[in-house]
Protein backbone atom coordinates (compact mmCIF):
# COMPACT_ATOMS: atom_id res chain seq x y z
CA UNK A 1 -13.54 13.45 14.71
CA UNK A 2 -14.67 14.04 10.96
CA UNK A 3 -14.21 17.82 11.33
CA UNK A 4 -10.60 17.52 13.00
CA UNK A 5 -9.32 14.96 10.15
CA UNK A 6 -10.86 17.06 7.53
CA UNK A 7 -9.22 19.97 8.87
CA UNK A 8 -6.08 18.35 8.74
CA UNK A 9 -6.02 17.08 5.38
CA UNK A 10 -6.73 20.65 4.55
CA UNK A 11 -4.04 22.05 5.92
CA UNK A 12 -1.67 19.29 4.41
CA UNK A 13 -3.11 19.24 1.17
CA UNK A 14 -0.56 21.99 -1.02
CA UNK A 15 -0.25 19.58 -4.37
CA UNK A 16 -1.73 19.44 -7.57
CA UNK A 17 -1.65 17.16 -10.61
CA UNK A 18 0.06 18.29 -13.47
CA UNK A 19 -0.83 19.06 -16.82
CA UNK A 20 0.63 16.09 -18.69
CA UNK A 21 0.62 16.60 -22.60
CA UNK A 22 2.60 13.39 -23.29
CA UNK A 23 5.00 13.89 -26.70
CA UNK A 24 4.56 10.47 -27.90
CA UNK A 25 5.79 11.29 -31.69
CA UNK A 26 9.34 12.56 -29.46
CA UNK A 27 9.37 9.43 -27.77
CA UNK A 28 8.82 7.07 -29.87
CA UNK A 29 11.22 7.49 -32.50
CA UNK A 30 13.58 5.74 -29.74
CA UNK A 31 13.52 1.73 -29.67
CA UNK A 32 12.15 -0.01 -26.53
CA UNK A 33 14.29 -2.07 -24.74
CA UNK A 34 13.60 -4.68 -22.28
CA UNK A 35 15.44 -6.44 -19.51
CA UNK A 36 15.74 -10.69 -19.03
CA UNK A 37 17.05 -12.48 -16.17
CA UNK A 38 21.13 -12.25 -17.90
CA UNK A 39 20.68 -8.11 -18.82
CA UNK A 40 19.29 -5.96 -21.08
CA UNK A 41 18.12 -7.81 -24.37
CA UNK A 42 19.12 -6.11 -27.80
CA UNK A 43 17.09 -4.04 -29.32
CA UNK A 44 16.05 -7.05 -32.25
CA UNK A 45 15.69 -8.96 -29.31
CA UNK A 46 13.06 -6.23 -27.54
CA UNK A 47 11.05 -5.76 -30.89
CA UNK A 48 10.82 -9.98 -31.62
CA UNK A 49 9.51 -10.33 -28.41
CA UNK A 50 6.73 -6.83 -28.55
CA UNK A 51 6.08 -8.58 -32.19
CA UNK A 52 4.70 -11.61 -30.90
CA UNK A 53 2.85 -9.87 -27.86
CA UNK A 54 0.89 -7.88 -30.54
CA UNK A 55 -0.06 -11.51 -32.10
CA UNK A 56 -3.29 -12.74 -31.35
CA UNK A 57 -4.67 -9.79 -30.22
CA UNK A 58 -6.28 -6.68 -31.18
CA UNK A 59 -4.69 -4.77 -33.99
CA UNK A 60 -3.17 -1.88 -32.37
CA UNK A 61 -0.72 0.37 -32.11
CA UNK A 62 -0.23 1.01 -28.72
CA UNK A 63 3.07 -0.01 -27.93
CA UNK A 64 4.77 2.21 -30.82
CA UNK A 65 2.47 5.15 -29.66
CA UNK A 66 2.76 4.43 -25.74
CA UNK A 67 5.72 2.40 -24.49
CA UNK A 68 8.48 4.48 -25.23
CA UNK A 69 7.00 7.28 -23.44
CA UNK A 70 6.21 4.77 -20.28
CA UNK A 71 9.65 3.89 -20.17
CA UNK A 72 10.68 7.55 -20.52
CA UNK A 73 8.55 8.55 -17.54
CA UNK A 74 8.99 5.61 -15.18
CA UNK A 75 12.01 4.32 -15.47
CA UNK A 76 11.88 0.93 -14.30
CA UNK A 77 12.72 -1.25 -16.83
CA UNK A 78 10.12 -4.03 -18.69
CA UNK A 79 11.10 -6.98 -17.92
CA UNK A 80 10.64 -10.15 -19.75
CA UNK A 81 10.95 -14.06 -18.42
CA UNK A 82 8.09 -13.38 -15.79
CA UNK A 83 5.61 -15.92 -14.40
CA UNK A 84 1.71 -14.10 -13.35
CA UNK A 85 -1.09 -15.16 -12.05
CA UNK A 86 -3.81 -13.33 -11.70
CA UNK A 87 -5.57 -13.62 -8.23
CA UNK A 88 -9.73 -13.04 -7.95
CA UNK A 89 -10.72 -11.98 -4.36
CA UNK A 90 -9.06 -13.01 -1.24
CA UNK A 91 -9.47 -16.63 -0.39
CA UNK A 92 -7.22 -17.08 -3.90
CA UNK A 93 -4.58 -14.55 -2.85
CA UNK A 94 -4.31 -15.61 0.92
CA UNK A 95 -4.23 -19.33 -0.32
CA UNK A 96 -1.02 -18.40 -2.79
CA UNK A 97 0.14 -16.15 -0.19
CA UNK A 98 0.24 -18.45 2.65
CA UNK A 99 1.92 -21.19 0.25
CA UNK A 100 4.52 -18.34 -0.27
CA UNK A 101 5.22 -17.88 3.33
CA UNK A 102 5.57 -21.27 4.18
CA UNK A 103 8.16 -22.05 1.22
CA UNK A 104 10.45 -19.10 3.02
CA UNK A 105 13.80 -19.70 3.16
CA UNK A 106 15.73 -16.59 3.68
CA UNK A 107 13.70 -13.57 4.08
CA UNK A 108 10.15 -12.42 3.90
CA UNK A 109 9.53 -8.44 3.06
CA UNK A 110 5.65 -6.96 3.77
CA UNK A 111 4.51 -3.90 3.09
CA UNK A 112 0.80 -3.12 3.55
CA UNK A 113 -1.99 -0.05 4.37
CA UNK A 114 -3.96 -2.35 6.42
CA UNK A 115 -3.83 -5.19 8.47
CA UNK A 116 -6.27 -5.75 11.01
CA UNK A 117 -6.26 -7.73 14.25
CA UNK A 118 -8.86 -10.17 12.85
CA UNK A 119 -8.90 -13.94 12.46
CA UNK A 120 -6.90 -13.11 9.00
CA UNK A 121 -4.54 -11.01 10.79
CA UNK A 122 -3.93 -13.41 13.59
CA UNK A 123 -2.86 -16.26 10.89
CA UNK A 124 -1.00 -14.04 8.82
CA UNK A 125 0.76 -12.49 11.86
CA UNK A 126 1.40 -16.11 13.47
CA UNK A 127 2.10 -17.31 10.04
CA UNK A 128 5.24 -14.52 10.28
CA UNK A 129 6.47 -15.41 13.97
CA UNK A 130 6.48 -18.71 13.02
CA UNK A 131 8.70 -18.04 9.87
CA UNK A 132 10.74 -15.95 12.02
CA UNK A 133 11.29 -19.02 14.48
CA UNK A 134 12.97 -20.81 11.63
CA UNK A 135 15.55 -18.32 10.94
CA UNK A 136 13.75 -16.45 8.19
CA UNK A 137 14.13 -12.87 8.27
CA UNK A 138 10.71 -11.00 8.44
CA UNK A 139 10.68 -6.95 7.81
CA UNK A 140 7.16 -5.93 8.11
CA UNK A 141 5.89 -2.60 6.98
CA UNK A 142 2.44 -1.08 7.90
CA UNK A 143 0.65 2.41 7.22
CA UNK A 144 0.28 4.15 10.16
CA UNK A 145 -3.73 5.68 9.50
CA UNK A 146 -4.07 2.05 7.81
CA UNK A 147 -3.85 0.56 11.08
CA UNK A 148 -5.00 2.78 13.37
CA UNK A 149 -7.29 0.45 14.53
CA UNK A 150 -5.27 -2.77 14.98
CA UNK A 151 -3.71 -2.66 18.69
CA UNK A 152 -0.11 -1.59 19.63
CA UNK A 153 0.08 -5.10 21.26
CA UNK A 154 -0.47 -6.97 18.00
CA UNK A 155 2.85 -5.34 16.36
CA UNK A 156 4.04 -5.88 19.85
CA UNK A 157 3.84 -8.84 19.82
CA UNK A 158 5.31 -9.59 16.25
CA UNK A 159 8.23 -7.42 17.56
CA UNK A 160 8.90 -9.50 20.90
CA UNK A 161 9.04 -12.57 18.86
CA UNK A 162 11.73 -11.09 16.54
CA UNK A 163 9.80 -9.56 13.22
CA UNK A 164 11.54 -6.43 11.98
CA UNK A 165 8.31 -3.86 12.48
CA UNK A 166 7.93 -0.25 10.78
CA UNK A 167 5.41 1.97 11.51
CA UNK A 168 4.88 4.35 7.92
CA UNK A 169 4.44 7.85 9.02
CA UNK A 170 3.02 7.77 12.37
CA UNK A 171 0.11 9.92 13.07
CA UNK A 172 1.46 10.63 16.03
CA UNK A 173 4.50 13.55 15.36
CA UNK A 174 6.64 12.81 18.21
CA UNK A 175 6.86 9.34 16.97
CA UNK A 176 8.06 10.88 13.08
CA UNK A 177 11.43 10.82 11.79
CA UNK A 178 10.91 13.22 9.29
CA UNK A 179 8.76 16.49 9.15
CA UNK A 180 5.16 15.55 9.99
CA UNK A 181 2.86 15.08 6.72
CA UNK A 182 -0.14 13.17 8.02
CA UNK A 183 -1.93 13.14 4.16
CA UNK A 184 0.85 11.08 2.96
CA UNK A 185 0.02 7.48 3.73
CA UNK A 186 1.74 4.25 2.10
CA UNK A 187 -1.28 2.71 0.51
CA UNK A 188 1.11 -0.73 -1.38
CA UNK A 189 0.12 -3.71 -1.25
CA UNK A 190 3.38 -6.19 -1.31
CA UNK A 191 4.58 -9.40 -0.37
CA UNK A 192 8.36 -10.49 -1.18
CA UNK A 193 9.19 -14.02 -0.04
CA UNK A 194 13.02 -15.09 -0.96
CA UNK A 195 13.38 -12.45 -3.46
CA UNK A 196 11.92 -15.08 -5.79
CA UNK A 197 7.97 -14.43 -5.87
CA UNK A 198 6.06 -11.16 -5.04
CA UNK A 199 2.25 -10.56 -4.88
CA UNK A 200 0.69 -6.79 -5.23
CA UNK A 201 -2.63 -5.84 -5.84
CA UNK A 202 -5.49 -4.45 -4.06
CA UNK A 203 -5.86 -6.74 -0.99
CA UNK A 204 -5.22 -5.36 1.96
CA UNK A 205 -4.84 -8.18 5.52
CA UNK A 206 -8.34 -8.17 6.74
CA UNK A 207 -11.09 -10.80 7.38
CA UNK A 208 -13.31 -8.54 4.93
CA UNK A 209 -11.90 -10.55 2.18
CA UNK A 210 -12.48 -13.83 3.70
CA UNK A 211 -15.41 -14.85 1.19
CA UNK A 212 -15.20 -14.81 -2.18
CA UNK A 213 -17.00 -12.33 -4.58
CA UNK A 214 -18.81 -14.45 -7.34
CA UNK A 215 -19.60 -17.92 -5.06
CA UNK A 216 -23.72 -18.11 -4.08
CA UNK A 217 -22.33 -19.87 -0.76
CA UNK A 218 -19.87 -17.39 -0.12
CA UNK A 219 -21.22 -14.35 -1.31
CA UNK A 220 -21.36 -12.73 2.61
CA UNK A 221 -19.21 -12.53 5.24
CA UNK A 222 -20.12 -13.81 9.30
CA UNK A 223 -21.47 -10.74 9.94
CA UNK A 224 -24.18 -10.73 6.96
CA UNK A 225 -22.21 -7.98 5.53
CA UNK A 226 -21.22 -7.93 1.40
CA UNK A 227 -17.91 -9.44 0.25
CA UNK A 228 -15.15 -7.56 -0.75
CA UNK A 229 -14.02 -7.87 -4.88
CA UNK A 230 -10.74 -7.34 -5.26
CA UNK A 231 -7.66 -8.10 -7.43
CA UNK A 232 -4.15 -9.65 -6.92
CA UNK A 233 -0.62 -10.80 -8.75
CA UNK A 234 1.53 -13.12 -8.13
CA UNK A 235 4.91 -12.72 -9.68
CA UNK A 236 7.84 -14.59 -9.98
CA UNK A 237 10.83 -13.87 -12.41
CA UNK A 238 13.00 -10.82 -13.00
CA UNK A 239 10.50 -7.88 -12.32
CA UNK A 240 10.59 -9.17 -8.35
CA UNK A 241 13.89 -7.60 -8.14
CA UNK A 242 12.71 -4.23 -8.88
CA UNK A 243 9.65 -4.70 -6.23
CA UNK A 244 12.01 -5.56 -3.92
CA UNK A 245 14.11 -1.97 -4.46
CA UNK A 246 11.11 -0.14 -4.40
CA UNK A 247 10.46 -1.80 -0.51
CA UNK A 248 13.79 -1.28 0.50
CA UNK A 249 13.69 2.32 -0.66
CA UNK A 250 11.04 3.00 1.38
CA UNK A 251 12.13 0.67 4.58
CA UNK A 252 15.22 3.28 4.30
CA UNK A 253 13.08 6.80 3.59
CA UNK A 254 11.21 5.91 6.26
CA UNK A 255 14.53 5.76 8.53
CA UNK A 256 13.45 1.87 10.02
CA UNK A 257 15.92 -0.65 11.91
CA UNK A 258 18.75 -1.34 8.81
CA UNK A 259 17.27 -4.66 7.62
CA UNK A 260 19.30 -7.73 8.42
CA UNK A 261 21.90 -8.69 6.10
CA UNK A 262 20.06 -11.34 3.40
CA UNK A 263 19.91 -12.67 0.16
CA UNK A 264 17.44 -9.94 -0.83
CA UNK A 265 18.03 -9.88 -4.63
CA UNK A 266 19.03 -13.49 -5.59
CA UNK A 267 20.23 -13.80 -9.52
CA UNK A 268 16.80 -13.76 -11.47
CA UNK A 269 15.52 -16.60 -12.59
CA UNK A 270 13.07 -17.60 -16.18
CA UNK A 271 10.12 -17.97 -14.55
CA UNK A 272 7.76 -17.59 -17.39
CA UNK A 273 7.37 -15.66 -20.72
CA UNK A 274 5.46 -12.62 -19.59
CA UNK A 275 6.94 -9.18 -19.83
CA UNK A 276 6.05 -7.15 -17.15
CA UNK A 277 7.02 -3.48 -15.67
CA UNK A 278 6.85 -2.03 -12.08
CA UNK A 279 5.71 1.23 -11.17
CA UNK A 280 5.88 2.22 -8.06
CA UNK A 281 4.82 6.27 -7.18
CA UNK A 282 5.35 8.18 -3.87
CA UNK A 283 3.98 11.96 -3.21
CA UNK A 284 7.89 13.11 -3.27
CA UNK A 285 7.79 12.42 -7.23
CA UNK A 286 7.26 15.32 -9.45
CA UNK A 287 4.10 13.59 -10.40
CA UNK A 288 2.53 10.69 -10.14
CA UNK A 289 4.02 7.69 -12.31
CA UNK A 290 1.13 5.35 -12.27
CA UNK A 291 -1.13 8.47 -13.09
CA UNK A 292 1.10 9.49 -16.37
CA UNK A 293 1.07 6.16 -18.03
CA UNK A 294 -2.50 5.46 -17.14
CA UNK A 295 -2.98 9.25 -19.07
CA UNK A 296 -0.72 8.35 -21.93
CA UNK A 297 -2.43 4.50 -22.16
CA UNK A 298 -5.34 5.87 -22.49
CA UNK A 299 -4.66 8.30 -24.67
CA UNK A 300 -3.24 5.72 -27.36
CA UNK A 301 -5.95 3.91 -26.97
CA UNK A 302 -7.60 2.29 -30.53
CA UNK A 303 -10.33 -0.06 -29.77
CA UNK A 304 -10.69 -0.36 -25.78
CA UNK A 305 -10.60 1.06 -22.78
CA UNK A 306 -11.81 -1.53 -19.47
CA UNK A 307 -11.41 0.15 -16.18
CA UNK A 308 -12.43 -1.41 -12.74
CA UNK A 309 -12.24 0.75 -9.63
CA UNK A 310 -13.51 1.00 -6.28
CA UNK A 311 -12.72 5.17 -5.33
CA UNK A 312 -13.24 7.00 -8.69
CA UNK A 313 -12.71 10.47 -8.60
CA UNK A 314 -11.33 11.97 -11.60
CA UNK A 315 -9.10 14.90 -12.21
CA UNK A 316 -9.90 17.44 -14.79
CA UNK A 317 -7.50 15.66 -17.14
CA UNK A 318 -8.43 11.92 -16.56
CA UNK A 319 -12.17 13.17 -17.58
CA UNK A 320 -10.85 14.91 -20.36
CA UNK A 321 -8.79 11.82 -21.92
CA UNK A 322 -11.76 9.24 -21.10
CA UNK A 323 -13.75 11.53 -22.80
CA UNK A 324 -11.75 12.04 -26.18
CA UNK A 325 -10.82 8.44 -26.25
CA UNK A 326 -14.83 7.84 -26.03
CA UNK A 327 -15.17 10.56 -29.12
CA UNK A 328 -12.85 8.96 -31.19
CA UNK A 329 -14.53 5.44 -31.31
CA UNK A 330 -12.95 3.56 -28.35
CA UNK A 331 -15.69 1.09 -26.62
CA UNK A 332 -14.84 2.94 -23.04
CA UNK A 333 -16.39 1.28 -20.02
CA UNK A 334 -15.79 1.56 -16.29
CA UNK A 335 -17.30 -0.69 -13.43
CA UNK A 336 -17.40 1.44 -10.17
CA UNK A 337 -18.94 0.16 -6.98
CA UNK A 338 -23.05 -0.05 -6.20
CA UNK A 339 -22.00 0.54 -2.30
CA UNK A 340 -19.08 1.42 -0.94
CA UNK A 341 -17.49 2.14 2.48
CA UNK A 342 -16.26 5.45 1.88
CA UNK A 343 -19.81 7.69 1.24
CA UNK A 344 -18.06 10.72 0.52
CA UNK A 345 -16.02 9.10 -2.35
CA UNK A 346 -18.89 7.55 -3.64
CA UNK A 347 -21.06 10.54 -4.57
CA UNK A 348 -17.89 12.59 -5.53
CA UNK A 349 -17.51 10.32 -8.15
CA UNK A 350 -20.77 9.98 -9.54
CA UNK A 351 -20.85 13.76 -9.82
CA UNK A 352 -19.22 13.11 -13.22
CA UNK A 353 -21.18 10.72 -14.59
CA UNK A 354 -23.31 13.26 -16.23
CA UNK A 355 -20.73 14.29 -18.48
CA UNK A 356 -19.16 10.95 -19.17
CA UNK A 357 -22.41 9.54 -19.84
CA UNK A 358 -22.64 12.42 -22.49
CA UNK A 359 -19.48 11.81 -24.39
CA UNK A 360 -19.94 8.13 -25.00
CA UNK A 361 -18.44 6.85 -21.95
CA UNK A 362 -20.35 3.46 -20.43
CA UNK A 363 -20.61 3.08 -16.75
CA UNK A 364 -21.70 0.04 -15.31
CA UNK A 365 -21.87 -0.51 -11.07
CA UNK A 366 -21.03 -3.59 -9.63
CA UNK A 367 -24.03 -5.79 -7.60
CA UNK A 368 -23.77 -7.20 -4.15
CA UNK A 369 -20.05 -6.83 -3.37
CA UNK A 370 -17.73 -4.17 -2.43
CA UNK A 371 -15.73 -3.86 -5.39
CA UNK A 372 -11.90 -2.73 -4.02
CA UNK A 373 -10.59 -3.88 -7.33
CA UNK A 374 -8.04 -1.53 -9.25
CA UNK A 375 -7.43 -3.12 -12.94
CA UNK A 376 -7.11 -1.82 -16.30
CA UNK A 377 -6.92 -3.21 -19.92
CA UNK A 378 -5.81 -1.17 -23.04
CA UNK A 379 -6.85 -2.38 -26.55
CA UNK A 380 -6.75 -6.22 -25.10
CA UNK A 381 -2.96 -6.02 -24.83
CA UNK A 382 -1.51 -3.53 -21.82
CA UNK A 383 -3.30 -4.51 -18.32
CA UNK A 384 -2.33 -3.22 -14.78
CA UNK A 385 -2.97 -4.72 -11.50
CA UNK A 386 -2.32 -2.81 -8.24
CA UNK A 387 -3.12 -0.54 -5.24
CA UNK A 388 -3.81 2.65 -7.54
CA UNK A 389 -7.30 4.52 -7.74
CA UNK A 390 -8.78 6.95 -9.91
CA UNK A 391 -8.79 9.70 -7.49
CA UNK A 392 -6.73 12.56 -6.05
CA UNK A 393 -5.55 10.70 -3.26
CA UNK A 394 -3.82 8.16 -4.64
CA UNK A 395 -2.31 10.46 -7.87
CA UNK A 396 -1.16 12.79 -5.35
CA UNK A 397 -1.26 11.43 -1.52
CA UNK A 398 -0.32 7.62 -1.67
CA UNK A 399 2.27 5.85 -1.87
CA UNK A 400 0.78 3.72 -5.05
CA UNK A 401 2.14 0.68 -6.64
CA UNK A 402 1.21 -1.12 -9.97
CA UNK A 403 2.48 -3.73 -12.39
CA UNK A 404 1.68 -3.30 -16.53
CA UNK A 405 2.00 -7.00 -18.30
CA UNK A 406 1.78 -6.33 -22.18
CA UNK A 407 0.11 -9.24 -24.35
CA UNK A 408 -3.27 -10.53 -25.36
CA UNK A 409 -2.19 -13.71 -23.40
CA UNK A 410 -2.47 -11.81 -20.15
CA UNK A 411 -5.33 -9.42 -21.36
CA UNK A 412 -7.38 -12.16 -22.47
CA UNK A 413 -7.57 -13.41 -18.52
CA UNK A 414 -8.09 -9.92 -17.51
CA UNK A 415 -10.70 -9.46 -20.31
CA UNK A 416 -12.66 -12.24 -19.57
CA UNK A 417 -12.74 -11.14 -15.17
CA UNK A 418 -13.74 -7.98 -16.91
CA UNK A 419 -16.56 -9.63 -18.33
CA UNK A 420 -17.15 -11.51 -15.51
CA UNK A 421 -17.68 -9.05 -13.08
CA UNK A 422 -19.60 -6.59 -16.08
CA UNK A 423 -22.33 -9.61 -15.93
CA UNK A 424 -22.87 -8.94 -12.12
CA UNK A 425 -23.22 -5.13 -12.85
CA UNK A 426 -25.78 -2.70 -13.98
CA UNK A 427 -25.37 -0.13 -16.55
CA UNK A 428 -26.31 3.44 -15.84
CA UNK A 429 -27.82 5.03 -18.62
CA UNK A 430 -27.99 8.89 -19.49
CA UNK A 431 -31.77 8.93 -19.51
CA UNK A 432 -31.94 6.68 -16.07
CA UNK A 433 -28.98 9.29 -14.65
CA UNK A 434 -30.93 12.03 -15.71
CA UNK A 435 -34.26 11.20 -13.75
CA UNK A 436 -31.84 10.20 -10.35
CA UNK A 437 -33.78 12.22 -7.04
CA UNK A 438 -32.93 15.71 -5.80
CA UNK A 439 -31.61 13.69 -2.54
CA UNK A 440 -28.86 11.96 -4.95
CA UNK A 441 -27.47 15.20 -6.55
CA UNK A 442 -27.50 16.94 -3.39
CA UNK A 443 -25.13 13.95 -2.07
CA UNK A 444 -23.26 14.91 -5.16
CA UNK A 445 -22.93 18.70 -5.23
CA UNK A 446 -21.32 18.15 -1.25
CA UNK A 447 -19.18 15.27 -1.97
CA UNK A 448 -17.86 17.40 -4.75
CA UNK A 449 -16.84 20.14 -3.36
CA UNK A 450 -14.48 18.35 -0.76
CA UNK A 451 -13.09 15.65 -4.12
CA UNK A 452 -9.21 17.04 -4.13
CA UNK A 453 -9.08 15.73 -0.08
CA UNK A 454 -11.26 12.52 -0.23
């Protein structure tokens, strides 16, 4: 079975990530604008409200340098007059999210890689009939290799009982309706309720996040077996709109039932004062959006760099810019996983620890858990939550999506999880990677050589 999906992700693999040399002093010579929930703000407006999301924080100059090239690239707009919350490990996010789903009062979009037919996915799944009963529109979306272990019956049965169900590009090609390209697989995370609030993140709809990551009591799961780390948003405010286009530009790529005529993108609302973009990427883009910011970020990077990641496999050019931002002062550090479930990935990416260890870079692995968590945090100001990882796969594979909130307010809660979950790690240290066994690099060398189709 490993030899025939090898083989095929071989023979579907024909991309490759570009060469990106970002020209920020082109950029941003042109103001940055943002969006409320009446319009587009002025541009005095826009640079008040980037003025006060420097205050407080580091001094930097990452917005100048970076956000006019992010809005260049992208095109989604940032949005202002957002509510977030961040989310820590799945009891949280379920919690908000089942709150969300039983507030429904018009229509309920998912989109999701995996969802399992586990005592999560039963609730969530009855949780949806039930909402569907009331007269609440469900449109359910669901990766087709994600779930290739949940049973036909259990979207059966969501389907008998009225839930609008999508398979994303079935495995199987006489099921496809459009030309069969089994390496591209819809790896979002999303939840839309009402148009109103929207959660994204790593979590995928699985009992594997039933405990939490950081209690003693709660630390494994009924089977003995580590928790699962992970990281969620929940948003509410103007930025919800422009998740909701993203899922109904896939619902219609993908060719499912038209969606039932709803209130899908009420006026906006103030929900908060955060000022927040969405990025969604799909392998039909040129290149990978998520992976271009994250480059340029990085890039203008002054005094930090805090990654956390569960599948770390960087390209030649992600090494490159974690490496010069290391050279030029930045305090770079990444947490990566201690264990994983993906072996392969695992030793592919330690393959470059040698030579990030070299240029400065500090790599910590996280204890006890299985860290699924995708997060980043420039210079204490520009964070992103979502699906993406630091490999090929998701730059070039996956349908990815992410959400970048500017401000120290935001970065300080995503600085201090950072240092949270850093205190459950252990740092790798050039001389202790140098002495690792023969076994280890031989793990390595392998994984390596198959990194572009992991």
């Amino acid at each position: 079975m490993l030899a025939l999906t090898l083989g095929l992700v071989f023979l579907t693999a024909c991309s490759t990530l570009p060469r990106i040399v970002p020209d920020l002093g082109r950029h941003s010579r042109s103001p940055v604008k943002l969006e409320g929930a009446r319009g587009p703000l002025s541009a005095a407006q826009s640079k008040a409200i980037l003025g006060r999301l420097r205050a407080g924080g580091t001094e930097t100059e990452i917005f100048a340098r970076h956000l006019a090239l992010e809005e260049a690239v992208v095109g989604s707009p940032l949005t202002t007059g957002n509510q977030v919350l961040l989310l820590q490990d799945g009891p949280a996010t379920y919690k908000a999210m089942f709150a969300a789903i039983a507030a429904a009062r018009d229509h309920i979009n998912m989109e999701t890689y995996i969802l399992d037919d586990d005592e999560i996915g039963r609730r969530f799944a009855q949780a949806l009939i039930d909402k569907q009963h009331e007269g609440v529109q469900v449109n359910l979306m669901h990766d087709s290799v994600g779930t290739f272990s949940t049973p036909k019956a259990f979207f059966q049965r969501l389907a008998d009982n009225g839930v609008n169900v999508l398979e994303f590009n079935p495995i199987n090609p006489l099921a496809l309706r459009k030309g069969w390209a089994v390496n591209q697989r819809d790896h979002r995370k999303l939840l839309i309720v009402d148009g109103r609030t929207a959660f994204l993140g790593g979590i995928n709809i699985s009992s594997v996040y039933s405990g939490g990551s950081f209690s003693r009591g709660s630390r494994k799961q009924p089977d003995a077996s580590p928790a699962w780390r992970d990281t969620d948003l929940r948003l509410r405010g103007p930025v919800v709109a422009d998740l909701q286009k993203l899922f109904v530009a896939t619902w219609e790529k993908q060719k499912g039932k038209p969606l039932a005529a709803r209130d899908y993108f009420p006026p906006p609302d103030v929900a908060g004062g955060q000022v927040v973009r969405a990025i969604g990427s799909t392998p039909d883009d040129p290149f990978s959006l998520i992976y271009v910011t994250l480059l340029s970020a990085i890039g203008s990077a002054e005094s930090s760099v805090l990654l956390t990641n569960a599948y770390f496999i960087p390209d030649p050019q992600l090494l490159a810019t974690l490496e010069a931002a290391a050279r030029r002062g930045v305090d770079v550090k990444l947490i990566l996983p201690s264990r994983t479930d993906s072996t392969f990935v695992f030793h592919a990416g330690r393959a470059h620890y040698d030579r990030l260890l070299r240029a400065g870079v500090k790599i910590y692995e996280r204890r006890d858990v299985i860290l699924h968590s995708k997060t980043a945090l420039i210079d204490g100001v520009w964070a992103t939550v979502g699906s993406t990882n630091l490999d090929w796969r998701s730059f070039l594979h996956n349908q990815e999506l992410n959400a970048v909130v500017l401000g120290a307010e935001f970065g300080t809660q995503v600085q201090a999880m950072f240092d949270k979950d850093l205190a459950a790690s252990d740092q790798i240290t050039l001389e202790q990677w140098e002495h690792r066994s023969l076994g280890l690099r031989v793990k390595e060398l392998f994984a390596r050589t198959w990194e572009y189709w992991l």
